[in-house]
Each structure stands twice: as structure tokens, then as C-alpha cells.
N, C-alpha and C. Protein backbone atom coordinates (compact mmCIF):
# COMPACT_ATOMS: atom_id res chain seq x y z
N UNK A 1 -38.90 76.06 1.73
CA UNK A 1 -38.48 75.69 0.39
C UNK A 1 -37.42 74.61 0.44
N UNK A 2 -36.35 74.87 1.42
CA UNK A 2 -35.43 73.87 1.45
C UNK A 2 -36.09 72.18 1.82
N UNK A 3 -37.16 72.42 2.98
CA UNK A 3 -37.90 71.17 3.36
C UNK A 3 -38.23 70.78 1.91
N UNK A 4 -38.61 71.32 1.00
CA UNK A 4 -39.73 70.51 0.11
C UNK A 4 -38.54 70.16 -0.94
N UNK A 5 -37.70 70.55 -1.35
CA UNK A 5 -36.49 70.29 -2.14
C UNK A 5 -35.67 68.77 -1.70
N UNK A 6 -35.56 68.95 -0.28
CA UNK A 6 -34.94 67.91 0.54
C UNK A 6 -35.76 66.57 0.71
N UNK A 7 -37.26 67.02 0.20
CA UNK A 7 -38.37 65.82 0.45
C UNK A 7 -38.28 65.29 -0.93
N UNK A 8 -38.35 66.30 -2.11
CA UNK A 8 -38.06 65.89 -3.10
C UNK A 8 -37.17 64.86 -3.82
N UNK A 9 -35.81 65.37 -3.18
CA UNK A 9 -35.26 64.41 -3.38
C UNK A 9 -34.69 63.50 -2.95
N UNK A 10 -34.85 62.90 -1.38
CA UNK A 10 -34.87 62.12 -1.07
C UNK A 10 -36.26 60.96 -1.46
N UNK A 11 -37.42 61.46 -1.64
CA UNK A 11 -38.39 60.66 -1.97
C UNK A 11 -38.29 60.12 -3.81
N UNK A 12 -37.22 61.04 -4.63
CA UNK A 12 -36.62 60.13 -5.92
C UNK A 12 -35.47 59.00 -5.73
N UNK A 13 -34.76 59.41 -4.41
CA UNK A 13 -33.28 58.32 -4.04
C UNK A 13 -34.33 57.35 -3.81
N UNK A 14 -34.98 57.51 -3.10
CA UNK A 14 -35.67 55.93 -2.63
C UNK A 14 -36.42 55.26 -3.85
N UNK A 15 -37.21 56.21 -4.26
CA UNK A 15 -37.85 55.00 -5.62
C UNK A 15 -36.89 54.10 -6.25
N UNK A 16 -35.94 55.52 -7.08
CA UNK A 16 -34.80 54.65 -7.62
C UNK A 16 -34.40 53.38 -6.84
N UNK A 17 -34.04 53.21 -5.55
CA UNK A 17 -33.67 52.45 -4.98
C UNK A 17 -34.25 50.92 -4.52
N UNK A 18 -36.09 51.38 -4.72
CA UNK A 18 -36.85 50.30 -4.96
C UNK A 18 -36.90 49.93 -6.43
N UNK A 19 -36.76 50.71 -6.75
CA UNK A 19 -36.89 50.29 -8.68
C UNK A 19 -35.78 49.39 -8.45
N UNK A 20 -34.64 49.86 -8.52
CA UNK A 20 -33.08 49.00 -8.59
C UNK A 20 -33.34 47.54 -8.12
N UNK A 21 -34.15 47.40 -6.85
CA UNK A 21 -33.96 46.44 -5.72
C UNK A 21 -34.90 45.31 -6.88
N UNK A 22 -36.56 45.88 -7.69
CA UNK A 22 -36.99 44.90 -7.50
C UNK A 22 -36.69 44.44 -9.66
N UNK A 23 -35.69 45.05 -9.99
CA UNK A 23 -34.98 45.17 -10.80
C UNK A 23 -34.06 44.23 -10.94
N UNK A 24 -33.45 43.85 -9.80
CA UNK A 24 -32.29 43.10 -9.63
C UNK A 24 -32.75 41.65 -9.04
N UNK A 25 -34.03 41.56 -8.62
CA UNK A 25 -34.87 41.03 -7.65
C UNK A 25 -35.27 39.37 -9.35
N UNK A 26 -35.94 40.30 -10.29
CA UNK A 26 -36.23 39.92 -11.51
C UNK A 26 -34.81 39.55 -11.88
N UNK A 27 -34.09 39.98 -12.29
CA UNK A 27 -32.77 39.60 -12.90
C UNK A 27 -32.17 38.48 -12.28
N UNK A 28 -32.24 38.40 -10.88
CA UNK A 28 -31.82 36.75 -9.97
C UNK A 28 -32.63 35.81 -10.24
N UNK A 29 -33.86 35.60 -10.48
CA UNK A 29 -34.88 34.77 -10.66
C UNK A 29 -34.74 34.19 -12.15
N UNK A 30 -34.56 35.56 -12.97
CA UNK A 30 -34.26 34.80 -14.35
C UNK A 30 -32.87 34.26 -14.89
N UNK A 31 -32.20 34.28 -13.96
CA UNK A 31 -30.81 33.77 -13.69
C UNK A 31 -31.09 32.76 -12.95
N UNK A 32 -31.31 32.45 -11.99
CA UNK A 32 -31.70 31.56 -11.77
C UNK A 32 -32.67 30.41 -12.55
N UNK A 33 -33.43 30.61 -12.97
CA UNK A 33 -34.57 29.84 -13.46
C UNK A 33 -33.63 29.47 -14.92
N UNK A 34 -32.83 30.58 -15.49
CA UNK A 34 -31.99 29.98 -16.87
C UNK A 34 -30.77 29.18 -16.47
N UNK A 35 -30.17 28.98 -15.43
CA UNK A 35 -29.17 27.87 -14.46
C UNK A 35 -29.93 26.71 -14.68
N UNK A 36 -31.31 26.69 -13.83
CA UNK A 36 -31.79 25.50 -13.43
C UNK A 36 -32.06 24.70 -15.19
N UNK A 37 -32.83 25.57 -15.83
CA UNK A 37 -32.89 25.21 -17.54
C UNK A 37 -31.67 24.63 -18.11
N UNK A 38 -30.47 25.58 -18.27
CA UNK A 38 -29.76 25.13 -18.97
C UNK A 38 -29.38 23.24 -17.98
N UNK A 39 -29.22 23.43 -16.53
CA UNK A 39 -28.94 21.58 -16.16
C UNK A 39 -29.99 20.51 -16.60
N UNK A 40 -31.51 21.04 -16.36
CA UNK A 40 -32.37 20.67 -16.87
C UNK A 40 -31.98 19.89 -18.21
N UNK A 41 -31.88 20.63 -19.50
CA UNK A 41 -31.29 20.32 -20.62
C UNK A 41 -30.35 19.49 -21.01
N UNK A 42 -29.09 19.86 -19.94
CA UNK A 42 -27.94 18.86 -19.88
C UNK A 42 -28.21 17.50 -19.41
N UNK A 43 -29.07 17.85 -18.25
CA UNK A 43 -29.27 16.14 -17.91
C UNK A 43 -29.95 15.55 -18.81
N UNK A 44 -30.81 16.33 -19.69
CA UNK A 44 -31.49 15.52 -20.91
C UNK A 44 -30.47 15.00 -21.85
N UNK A 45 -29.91 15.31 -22.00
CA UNK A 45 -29.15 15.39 -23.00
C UNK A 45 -27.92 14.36 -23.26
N UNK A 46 -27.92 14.59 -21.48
CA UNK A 46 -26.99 13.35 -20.89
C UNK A 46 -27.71 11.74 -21.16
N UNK A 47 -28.38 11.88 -20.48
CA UNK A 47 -29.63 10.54 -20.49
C UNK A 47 -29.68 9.79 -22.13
N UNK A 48 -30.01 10.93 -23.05
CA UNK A 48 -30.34 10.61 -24.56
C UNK A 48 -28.78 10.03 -25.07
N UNK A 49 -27.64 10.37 -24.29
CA UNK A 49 -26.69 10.11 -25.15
C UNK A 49 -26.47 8.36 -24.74
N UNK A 50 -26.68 8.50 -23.10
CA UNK A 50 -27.02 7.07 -22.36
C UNK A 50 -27.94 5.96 -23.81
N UNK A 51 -28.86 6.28 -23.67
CA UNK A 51 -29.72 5.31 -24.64
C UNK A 51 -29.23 5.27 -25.97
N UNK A 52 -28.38 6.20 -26.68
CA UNK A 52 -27.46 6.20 -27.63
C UNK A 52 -26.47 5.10 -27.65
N UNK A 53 -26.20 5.23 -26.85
CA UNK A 53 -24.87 4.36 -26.00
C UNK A 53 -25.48 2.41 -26.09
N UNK A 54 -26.62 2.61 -25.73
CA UNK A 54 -27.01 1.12 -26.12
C UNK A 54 -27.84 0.56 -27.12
N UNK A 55 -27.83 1.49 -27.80
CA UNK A 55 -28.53 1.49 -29.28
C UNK A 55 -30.01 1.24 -29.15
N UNK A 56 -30.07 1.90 -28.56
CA UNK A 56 -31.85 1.82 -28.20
C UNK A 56 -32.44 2.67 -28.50
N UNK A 57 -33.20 2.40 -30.12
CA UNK A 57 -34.01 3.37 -31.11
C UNK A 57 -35.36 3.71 -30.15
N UNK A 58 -35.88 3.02 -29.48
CA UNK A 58 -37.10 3.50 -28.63
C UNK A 58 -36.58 4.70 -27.64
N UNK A 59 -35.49 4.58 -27.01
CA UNK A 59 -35.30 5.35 -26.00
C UNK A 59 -34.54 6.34 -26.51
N UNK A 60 -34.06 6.30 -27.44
CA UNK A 60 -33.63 7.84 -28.29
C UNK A 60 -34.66 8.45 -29.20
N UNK A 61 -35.48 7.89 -29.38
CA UNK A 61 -36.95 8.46 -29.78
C UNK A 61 -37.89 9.13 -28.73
N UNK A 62 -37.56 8.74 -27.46
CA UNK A 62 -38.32 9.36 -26.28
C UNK A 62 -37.98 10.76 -26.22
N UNK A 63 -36.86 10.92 -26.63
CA UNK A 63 -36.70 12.43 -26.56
C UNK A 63 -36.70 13.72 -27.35
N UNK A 64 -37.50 12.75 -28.30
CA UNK A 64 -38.39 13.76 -29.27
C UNK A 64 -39.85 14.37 -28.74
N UNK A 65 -40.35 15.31 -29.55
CA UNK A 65 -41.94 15.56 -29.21
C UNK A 65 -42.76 15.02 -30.18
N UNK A 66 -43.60 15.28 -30.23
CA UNK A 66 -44.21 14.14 -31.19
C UNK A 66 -44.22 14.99 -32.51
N UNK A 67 -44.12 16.20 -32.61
CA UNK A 67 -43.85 17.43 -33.80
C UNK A 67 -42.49 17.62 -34.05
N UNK A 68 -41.37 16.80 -33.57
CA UNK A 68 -40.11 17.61 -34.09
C UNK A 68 -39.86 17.14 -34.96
N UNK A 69 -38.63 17.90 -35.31
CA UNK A 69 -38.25 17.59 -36.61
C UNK A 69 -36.21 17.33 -36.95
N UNK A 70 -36.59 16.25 -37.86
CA UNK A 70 -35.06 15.52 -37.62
C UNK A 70 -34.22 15.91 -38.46
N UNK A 71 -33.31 16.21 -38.66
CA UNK A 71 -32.24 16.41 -39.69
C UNK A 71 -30.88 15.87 -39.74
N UNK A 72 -31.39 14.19 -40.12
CA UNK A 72 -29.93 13.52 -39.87
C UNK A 72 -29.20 13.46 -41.70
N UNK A 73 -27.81 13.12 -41.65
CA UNK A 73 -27.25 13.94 -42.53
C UNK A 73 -27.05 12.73 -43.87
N UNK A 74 -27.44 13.26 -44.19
CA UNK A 74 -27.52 12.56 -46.27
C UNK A 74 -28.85 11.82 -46.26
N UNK A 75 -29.77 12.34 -45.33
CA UNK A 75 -31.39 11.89 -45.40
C UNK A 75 -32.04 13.27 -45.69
N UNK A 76 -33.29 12.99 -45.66
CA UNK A 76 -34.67 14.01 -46.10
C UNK A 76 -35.07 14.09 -44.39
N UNK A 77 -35.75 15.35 -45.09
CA UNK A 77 -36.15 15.51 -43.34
C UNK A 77 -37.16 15.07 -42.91
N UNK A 78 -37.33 14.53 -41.67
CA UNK A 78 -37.87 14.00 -41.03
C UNK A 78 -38.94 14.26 -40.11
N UNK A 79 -40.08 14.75 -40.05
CA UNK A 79 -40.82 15.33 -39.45
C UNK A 79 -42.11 15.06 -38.57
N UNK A 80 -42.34 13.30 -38.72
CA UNK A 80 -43.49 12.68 -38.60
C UNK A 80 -42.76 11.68 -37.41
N UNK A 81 -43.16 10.99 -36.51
CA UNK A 81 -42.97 9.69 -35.52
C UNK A 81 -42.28 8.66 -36.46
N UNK A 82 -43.27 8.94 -37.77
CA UNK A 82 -43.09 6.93 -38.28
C UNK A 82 -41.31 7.21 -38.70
N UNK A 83 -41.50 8.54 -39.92
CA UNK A 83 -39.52 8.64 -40.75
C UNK A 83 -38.89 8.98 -39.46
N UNK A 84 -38.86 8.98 -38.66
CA UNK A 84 -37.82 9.38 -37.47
C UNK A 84 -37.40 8.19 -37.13
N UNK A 85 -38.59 7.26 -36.86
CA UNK A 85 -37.99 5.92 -35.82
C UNK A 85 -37.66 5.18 -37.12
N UNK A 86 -37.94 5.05 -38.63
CA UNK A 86 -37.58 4.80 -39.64
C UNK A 86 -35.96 4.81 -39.76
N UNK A 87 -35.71 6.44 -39.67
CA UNK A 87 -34.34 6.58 -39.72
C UNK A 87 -33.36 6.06 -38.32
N UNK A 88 -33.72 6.05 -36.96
CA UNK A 88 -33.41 6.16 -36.13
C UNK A 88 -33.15 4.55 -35.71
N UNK A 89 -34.16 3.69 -36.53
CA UNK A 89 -33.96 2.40 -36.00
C UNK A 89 -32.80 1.90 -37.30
N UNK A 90 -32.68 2.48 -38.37
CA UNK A 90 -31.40 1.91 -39.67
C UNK A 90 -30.31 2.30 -39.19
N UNK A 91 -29.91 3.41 -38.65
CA UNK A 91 -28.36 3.74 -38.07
C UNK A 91 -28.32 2.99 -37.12
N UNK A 92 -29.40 2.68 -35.93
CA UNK A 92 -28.94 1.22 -35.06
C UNK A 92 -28.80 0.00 -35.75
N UNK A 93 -29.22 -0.34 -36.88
CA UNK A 93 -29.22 -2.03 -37.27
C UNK A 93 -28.06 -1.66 -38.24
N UNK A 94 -27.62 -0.45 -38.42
CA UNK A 94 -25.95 -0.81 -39.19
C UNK A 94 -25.29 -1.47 -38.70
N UNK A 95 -24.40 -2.50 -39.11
CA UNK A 95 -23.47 -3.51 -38.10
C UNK A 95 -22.42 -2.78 -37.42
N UNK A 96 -22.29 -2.54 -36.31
CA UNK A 96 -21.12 -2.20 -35.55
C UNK A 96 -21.38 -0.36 -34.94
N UNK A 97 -22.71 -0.41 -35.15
CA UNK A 97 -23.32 0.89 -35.14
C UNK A 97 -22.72 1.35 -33.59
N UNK A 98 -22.15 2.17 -33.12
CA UNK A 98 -21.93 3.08 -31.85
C UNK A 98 -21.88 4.55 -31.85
N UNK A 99 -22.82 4.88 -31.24
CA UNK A 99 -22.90 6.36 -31.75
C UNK A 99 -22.81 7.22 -30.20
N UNK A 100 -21.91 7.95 -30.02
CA UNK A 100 -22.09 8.84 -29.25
C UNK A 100 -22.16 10.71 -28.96
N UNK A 101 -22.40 11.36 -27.70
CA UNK A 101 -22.66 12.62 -28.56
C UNK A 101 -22.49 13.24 -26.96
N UNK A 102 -21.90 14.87 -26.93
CA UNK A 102 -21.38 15.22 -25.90
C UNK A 102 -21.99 16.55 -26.20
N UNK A 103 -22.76 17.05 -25.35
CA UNK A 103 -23.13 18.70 -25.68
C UNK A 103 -21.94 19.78 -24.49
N UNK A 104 -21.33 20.39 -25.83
CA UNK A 104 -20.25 21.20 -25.30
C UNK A 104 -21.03 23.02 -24.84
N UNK A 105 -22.19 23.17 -25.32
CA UNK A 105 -22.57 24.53 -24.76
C UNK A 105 -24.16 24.21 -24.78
N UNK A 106 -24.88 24.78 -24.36
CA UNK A 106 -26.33 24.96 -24.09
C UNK A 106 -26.37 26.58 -23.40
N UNK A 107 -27.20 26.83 -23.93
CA UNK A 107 -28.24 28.21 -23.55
C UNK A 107 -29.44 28.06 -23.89
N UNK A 108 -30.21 29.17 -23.22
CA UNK A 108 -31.92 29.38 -23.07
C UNK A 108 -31.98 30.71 -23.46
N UNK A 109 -33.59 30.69 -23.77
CA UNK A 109 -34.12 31.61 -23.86
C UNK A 109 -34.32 32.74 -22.65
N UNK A 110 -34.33 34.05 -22.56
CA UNK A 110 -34.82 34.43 -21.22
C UNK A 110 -36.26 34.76 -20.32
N UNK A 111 -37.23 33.56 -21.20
CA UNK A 111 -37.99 33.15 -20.27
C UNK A 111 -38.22 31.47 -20.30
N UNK A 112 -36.92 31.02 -20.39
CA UNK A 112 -36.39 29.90 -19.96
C UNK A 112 -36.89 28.66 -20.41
N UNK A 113 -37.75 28.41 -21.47
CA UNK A 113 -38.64 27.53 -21.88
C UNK A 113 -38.17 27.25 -23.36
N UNK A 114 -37.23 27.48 -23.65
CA UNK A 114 -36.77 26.63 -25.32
C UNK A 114 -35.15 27.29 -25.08
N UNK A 115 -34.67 26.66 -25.18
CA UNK A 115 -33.07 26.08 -25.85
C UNK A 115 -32.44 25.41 -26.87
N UNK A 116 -30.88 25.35 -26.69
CA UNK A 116 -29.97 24.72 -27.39
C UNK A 116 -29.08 24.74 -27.15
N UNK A 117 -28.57 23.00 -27.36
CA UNK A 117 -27.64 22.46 -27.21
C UNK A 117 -26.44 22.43 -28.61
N UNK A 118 -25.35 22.58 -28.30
CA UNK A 118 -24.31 21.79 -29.67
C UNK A 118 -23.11 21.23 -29.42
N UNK A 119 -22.49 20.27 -29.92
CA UNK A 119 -21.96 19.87 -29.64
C UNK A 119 -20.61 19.05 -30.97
N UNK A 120 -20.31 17.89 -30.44
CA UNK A 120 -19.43 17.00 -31.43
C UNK A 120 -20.43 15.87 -30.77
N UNK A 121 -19.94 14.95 -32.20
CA UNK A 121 -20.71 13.49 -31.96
C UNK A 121 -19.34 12.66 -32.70
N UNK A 122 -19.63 11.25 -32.42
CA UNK A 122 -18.35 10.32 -32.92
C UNK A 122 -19.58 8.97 -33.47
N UNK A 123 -19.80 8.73 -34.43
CA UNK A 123 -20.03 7.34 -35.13
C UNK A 123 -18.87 6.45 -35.51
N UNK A 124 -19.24 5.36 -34.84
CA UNK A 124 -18.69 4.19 -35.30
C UNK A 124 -19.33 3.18 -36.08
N UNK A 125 -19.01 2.41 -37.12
CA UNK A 125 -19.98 1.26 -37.97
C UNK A 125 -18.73 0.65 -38.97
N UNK A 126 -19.11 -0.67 -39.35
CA UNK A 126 -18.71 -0.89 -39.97
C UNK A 126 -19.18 -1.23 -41.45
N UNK A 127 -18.15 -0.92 -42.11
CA UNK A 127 -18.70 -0.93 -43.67
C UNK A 127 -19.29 -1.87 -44.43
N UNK A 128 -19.57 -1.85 -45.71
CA UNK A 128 -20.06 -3.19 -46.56
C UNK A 128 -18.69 -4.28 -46.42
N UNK A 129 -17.43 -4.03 -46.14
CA UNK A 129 -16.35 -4.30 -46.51
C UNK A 129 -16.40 -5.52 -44.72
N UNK A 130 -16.87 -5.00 -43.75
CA UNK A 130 -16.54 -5.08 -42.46
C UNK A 130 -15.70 -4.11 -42.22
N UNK A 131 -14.83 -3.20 -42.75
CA UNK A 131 -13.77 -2.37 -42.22
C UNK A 131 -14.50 -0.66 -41.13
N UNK A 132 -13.84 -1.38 -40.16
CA UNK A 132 -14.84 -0.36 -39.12
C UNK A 132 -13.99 1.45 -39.51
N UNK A 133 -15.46 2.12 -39.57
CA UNK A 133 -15.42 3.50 -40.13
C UNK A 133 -15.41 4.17 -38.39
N UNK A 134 -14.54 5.58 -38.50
CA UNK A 134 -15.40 6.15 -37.33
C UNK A 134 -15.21 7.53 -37.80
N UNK A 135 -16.59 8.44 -37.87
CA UNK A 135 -17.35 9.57 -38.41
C UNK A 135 -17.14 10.82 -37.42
N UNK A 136 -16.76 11.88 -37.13
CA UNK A 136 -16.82 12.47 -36.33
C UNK A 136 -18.12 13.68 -37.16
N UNK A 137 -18.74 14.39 -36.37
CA UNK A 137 -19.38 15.29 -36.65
C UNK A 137 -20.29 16.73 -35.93
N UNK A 138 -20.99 17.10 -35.96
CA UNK A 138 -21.58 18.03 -35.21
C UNK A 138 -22.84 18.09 -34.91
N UNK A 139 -23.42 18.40 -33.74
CA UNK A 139 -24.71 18.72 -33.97
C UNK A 139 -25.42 19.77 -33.67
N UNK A 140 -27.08 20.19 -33.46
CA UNK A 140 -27.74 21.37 -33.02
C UNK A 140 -28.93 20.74 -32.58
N UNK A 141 -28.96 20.81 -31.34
CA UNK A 141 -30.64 20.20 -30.88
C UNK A 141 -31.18 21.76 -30.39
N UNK A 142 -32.57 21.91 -30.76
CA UNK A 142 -33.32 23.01 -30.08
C UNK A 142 -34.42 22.03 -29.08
N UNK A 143 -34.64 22.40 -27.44
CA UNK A 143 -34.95 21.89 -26.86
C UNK A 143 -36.39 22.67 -26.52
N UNK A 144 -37.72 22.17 -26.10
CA UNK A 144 -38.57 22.95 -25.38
C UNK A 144 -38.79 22.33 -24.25
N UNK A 145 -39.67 23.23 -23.44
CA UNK A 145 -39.76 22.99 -21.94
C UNK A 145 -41.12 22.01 -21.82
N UNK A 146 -41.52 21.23 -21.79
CA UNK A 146 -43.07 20.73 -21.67
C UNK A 146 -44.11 21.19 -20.51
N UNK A 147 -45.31 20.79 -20.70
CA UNK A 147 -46.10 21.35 -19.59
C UNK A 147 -45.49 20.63 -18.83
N UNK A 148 -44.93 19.34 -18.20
CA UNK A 148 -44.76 18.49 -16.91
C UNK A 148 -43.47 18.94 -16.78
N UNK A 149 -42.83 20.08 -17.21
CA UNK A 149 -41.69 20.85 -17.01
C UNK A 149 -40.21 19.63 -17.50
N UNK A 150 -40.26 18.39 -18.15
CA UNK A 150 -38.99 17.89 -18.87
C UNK A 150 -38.99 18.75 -20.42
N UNK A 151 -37.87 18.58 -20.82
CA UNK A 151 -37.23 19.00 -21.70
C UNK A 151 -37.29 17.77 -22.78
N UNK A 152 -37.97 18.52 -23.80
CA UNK A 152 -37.85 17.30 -24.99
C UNK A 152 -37.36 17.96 -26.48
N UNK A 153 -36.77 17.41 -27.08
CA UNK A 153 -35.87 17.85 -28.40
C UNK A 153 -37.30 18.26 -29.72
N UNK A 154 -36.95 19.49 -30.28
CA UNK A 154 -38.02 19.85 -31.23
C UNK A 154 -37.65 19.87 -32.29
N UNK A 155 -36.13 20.10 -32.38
CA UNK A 155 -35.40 20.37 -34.01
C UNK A 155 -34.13 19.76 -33.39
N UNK A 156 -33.68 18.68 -34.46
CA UNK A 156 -32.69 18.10 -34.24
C UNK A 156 -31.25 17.59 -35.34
N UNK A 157 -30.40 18.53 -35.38
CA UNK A 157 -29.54 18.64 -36.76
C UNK A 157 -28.40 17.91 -36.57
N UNK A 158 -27.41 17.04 -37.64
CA UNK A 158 -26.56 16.91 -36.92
C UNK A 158 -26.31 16.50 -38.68
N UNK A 159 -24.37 16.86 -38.64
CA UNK A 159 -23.66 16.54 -39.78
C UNK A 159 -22.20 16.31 -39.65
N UNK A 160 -22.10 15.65 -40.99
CA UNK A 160 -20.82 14.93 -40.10
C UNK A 160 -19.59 15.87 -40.88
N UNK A 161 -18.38 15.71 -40.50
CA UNK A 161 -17.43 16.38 -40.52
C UNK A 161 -17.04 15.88 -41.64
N UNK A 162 -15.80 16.74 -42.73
CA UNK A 162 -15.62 16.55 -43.95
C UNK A 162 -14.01 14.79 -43.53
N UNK A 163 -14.54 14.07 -44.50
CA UNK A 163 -13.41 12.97 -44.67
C UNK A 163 -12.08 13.47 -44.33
N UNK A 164 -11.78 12.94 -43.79
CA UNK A 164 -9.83 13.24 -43.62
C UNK A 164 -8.89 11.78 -44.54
């Protein structure tokens, strides 16, 4: 009786112990794989602010999908290729247009294939007047994973901070 008690429960320590192992086994991988995502993201993110940086409506349009959807602030939303690069190429041909944008947090999903970024952004332009404005504001990009595994922007919000 004692043998079969002693088999007993040593043969539950061990399951538990494979359970735990391949438990923890899953939990590193998706820790891992949400690390590699969230840099993934950042370097996107980084790059997009790059082409920001030189006012290049084509190359800040690259990092859309061809379905996302835009939400830049005191416009209609934007949901098609043509009103995106519409909107996207008028904030570049404002005179003195400089726009930049810093993502302060990003997280994923936990099967690692859609995110978000948010952050602060800073516009610069100058007015009807010439008197150069500079805008501070916020944003929210939701990111997905593509089949060729880059990261491209699906929902993209951003508003600007109240006048001081």
C-alpha cells in the first residue's frame, strides 16, 4: 500500500513539474516573440518619423496598409489611399511644414501580431501671416504584423494639444 501511495505521488510531482516546465517553456517564447514585436514596431516607427523628418508624403504613406484608416485632427476621416495622400501631401506643402513624432510606449497583443504605439508629436508651420506656429500634440497608431512579417500602421490618430 505504501509502494502504490509513494508511486502515486511521486508520478503527480512529476507531471506537475512537466506541466510547469512546458508552461513556462510557452510563456518565454511569447515573451520573447512580444520583445522582438514591440522593436519590430519601434523601428517602424522610427523610420516613419525619419521620412516625416523630410517631408516625404510618399514615404510616410508607405507605412500605411492599403485599408487603414487616418484620423488627422480638424479633418474627416480618412480611409481610402487617394484622402490619405490627399491629406498627407497638404500638411507637407504648408510653408515651413516640420513635423515630428516620438513613440513613448508600444505594446502587443499576446499573439504578437497587432499593436500600439503613443506618443507626443511637435508641428512646426508657418502661418498665413509667415509667423512660425509650433503645435504640440498626441498620437495613437495601431500597428499589424504583415504576411512578409513588417509592421504597417492600420489606424492612425493623432490630436493636437489645447492652445497655450
Amino acid at each position: 500500500m505504501k509502494k502504490i501511495l509513494f508511486s502515486s505521488i511521486l508520478a503527480v510531482i512529476l507531471f506537475s513539474a512537466c506541466t510547469n516546465q512546458s508552461s513556462n517553456a510557452s510563456a518565454t517564447a511569447n515573451s520573447s516573440d512580444s520583445t522582438a514585436a514591440v522593436a519590430a514596431i519601434n523601428k517602424a516607427d522610427s523610420l516613419w518619423d525619419v521620412q516625416s523628418g523630410l517631408n516625404s508624403a510618399e514615404g510616410w504613406l508607405s507605412f500605411y496598409t492599403d485599408d487603414a484608416i487616418m484620423m488627422p485632427p480638424g479633418e474627416k476621416l480618412s480611409s481610402d489611399t487617394a484622402s490619405r495622400a490627399a491629406s498627407i501631401k497638404a500638411m507637407f506643402a504648408i510653408p515651413g511644414a516640420k513635423l515630428r513624432f516620438q513613440a513613448t510606449k508600444t505594446e502587443v497583443s499576446k499573439s504578437a501580431d497587432l499593436g500600439y504605439s503613443t506618443g507626443p508629436y511637435q508641428l512646426t508651420y508657418n502661418d498665413a501671416t509667415g509667423k512660425e506656429v509650433h503645435e504640440t500634440g498626441k498620437f495613437c497608431e495601431t500597428w499589424k504584423k504583415q504576411a512578409d512579417g513588417t509592421w504597417k500602421c492600420i489606424v492612425d490618430i493623432w490630436n493636437a494639444d489645447p492652445a497655450k
